[in-house]
C-alpha atoms as a PDB file:
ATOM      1  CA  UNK A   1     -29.978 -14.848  98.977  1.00  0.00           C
ATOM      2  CA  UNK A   2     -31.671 -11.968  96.741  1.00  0.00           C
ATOM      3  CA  UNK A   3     -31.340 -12.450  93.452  1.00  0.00           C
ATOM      4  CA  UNK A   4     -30.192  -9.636  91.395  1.00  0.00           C
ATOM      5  CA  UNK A   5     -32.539  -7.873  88.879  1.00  0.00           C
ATOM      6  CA  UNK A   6     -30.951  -8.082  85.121  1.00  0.00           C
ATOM      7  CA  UNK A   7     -31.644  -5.006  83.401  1.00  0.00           C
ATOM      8  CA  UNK A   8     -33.808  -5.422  80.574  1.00  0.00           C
ATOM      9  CA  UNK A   9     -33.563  -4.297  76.725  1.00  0.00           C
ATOM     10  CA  UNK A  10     -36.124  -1.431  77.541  1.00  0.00           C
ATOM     11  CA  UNK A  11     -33.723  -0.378  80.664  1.00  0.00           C
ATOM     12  CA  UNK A  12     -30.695  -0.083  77.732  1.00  0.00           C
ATOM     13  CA  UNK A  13     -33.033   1.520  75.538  1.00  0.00           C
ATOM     14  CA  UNK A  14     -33.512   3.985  78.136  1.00  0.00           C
ATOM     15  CA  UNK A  15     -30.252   4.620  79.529  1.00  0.00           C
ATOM     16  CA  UNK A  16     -28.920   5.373  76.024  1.00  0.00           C
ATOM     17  CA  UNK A  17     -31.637   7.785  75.611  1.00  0.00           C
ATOM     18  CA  UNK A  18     -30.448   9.943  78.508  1.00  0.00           C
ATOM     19  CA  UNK A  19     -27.015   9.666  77.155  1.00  0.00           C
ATOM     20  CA  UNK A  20     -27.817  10.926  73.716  1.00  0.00           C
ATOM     21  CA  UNK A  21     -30.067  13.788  75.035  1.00  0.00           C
ATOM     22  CA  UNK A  22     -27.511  15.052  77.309  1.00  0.00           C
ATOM     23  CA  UNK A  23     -24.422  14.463  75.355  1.00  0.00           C
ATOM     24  CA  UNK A  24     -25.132  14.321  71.653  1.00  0.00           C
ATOM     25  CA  UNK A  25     -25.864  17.254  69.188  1.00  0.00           C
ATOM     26  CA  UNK A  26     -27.362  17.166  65.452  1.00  0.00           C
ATOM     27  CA  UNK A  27     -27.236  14.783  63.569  1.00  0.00           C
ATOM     28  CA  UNK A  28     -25.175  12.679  65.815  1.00  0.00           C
ATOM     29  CA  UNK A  29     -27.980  12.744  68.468  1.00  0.00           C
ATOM     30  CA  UNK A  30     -30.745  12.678  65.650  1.00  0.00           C
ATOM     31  CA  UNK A  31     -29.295   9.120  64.452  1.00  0.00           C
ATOM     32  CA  UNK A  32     -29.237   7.306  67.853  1.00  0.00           C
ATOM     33  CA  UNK A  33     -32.615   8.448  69.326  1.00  0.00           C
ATOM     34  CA  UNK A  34     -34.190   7.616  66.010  1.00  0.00           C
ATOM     35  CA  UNK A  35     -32.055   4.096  66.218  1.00  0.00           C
ATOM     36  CA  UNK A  36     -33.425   3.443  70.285  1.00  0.00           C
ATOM     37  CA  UNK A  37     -37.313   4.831  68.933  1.00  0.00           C
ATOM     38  CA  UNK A  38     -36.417   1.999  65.922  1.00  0.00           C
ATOM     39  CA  UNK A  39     -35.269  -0.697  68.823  1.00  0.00           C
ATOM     40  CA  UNK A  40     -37.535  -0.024  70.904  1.00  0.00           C
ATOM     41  CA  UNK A  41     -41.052  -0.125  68.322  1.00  0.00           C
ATOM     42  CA  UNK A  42     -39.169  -3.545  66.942  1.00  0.00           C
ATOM     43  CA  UNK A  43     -37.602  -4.884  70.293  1.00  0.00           C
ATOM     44  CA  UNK A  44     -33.893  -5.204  68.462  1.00  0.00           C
ATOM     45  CA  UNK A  45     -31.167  -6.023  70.415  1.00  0.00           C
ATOM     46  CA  UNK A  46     -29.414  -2.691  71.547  1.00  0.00           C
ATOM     47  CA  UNK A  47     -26.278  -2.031  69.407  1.00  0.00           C
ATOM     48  CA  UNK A  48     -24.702  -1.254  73.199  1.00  0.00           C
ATOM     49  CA  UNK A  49     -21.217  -1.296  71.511  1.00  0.00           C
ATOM     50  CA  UNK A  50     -21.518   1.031  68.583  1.00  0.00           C
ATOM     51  CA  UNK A  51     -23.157   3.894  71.056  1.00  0.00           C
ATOM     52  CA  UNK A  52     -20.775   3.288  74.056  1.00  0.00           C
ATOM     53  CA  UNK A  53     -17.811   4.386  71.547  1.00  0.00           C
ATOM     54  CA  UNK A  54     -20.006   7.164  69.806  1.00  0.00           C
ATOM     55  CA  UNK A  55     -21.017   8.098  72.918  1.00  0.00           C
ATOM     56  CA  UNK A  56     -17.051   8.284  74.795  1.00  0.00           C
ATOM     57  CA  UNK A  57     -16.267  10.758  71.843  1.00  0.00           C
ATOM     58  CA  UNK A  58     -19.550  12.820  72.276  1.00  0.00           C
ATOM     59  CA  UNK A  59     -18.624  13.157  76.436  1.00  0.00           C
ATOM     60  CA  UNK A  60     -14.978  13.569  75.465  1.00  0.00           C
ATOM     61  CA  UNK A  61     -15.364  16.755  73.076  1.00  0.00           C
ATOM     62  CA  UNK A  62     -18.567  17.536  75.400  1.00  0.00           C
ATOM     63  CA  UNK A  63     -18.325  21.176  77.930  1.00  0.00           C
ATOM     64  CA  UNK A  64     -21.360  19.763  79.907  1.00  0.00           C
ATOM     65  CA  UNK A  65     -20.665  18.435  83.262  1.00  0.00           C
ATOM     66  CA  UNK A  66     -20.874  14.971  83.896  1.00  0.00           C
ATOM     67  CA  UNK A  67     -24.901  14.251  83.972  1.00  0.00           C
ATOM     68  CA  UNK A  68     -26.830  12.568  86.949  1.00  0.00           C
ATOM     69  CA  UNK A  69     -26.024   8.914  87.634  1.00  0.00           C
ATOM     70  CA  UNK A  70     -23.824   8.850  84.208  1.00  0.00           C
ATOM     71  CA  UNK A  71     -21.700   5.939  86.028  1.00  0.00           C
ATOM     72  CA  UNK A  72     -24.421   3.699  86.478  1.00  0.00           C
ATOM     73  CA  UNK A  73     -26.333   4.293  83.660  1.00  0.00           C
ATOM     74  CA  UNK A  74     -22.968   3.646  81.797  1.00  0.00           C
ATOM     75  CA  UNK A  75     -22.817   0.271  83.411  1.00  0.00           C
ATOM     76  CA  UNK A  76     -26.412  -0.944  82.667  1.00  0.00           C
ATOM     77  CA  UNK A  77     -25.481  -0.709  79.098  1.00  0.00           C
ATOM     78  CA  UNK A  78     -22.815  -2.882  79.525  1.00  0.00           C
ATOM     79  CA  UNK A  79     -24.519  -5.122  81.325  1.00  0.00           C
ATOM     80  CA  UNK A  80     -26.948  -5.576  78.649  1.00  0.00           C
ATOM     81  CA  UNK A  81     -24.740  -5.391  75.830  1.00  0.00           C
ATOM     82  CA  UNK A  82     -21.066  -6.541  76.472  1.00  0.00           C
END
Protein backbone atom coordinates (compact mmCIF):
# COMPACT_ATOMS: atom_id res chain seq x y z
CA UNK A 1 0.00 0.00 0.00
CA UNK A 2 1.66 3.54 -0.94
CA UNK A 3 1.57 5.77 1.55
CA UNK A 4 0.38 9.16 0.79
CA UNK A 5 2.78 12.20 0.83
CA UNK A 6 1.45 14.97 3.52
CA UNK A 7 2.06 18.25 2.19
CA UNK A 8 4.42 20.14 4.12
CA UNK A 9 4.36 23.83 5.72
CA UNK A 10 6.68 25.00 2.78
CA UNK A 11 4.03 23.29 0.19
CA UNK A 12 1.18 25.77 2.09
CA UNK A 13 3.55 28.46 2.05
CA UNK A 14 3.72 28.02 -1.53
CA UNK A 15 0.34 27.39 -2.62
CA UNK A 16 -0.81 30.59 -0.86
CA UNK A 17 1.78 32.41 -2.68
CA UNK A 18 0.28 31.57 -6.07
CA UNK A 19 -3.03 32.47 -4.70
CA UNK A 20 -2.09 35.92 -3.56
CA UNK A 21 -0.11 36.70 -6.79
CA UNK A 22 -2.87 35.79 -8.98
CA UNK A 23 -5.79 36.95 -7.02
CA UNK A 24 -4.84 39.70 -4.62
CA UNK A 25 -4.13 43.46 -5.37
CA UNK A 26 -2.39 46.27 -3.06
CA UNK A 27 -2.25 46.20 -0.03
CA UNK A 28 -4.32 43.15 0.34
CA UNK A 29 -1.70 41.12 -1.64
CA UNK A 30 1.24 43.21 -0.04
CA UNK A 31 0.08 41.88 3.58
CA UNK A 32 -0.08 38.11 2.82
CA UNK A 33 3.12 37.66 0.71
CA UNK A 34 4.95 39.67 3.32
CA UNK A 35 3.02 37.29 6.08
CA UNK A 36 4.16 33.72 3.88
CA UNK A 37 8.04 35.61 3.33
CA UNK A 38 7.51 36.13 7.49
CA UNK A 39 6.34 32.19 7.82
CA UNK A 40 8.43 30.99 5.79
CA UNK A 41 12.10 32.88 7.20
CA UNK A 42 10.52 31.78 10.86
CA UNK A 43 8.83 28.36 9.90
CA UNK A 44 5.27 29.61 11.63
CA UNK A 45 2.48 27.61 11.26
CA UNK A 46 0.46 28.88 8.13
CA UNK A 47 -2.57 30.98 9.26
CA UNK A 48 -4.43 28.58 6.39
CA UNK A 49 -7.79 29.89 7.80
CA UNK A 50 -7.44 33.62 7.85
CA UNK A 51 -6.14 33.53 3.93
CA UNK A 52 -8.67 30.86 2.70
CA UNK A 53 -11.53 33.52 3.71
CA UNK A 54 -9.40 36.61 2.49
CA UNK A 55 -8.64 34.80 -0.29
CA UNK A 56 -12.73 33.52 -1.28
CA UNK A 57 -13.47 37.38 -1.23
CA UNK A 58 -10.35 38.32 -3.38
CA UNK A 59 -11.56 35.35 -6.20
CA UNK A 60 -15.15 36.40 -5.58
CA UNK A 61 -14.81 40.26 -6.54
CA UNK A 62 -11.81 38.94 -8.90
CA UNK A 63 -12.43 39.32 -13.28
CA UNK A 64 -9.45 36.86 -13.71
CA UNK A 65 -10.28 33.44 -14.76
CA UNK A 66 -9.90 30.74 -12.52
CA UNK A 67 -5.85 30.17 -12.37
CA UNK A 68 -4.02 26.79 -13.13
CA UNK A 69 -4.64 23.94 -10.69
CA UNK A 70 -6.61 26.56 -8.28
CA UNK A 71 -8.67 23.32 -7.01
CA UNK A 72 -5.85 21.52 -5.82
CA UNK A 73 -3.81 24.05 -4.65
CA UNK A 74 -7.00 25.10 -2.68
CA UNK A 75 -7.05 21.71 -1.10
CA UNK A 76 -3.35 21.47 -0.01
CA UNK A 77 -4.06 24.38 2.16
CA UNK A 78 -6.61 22.69 3.79
CA UNK A 79 -4.90 19.86 4.22
CA UNK A 80 -2.28 21.60 6.05
CA UNK A 81 -4.31 23.91 7.89
CA UNK A 82 -7.94 22.72 8.69
Amino acid sequence: MKVMDWPSDVDCYQAMAKFASYYMQAEQQEKWLSIIADGLETGAFPPGKGFLYEIDKAIKSSPKSSMPNREDLYQLICTVCI
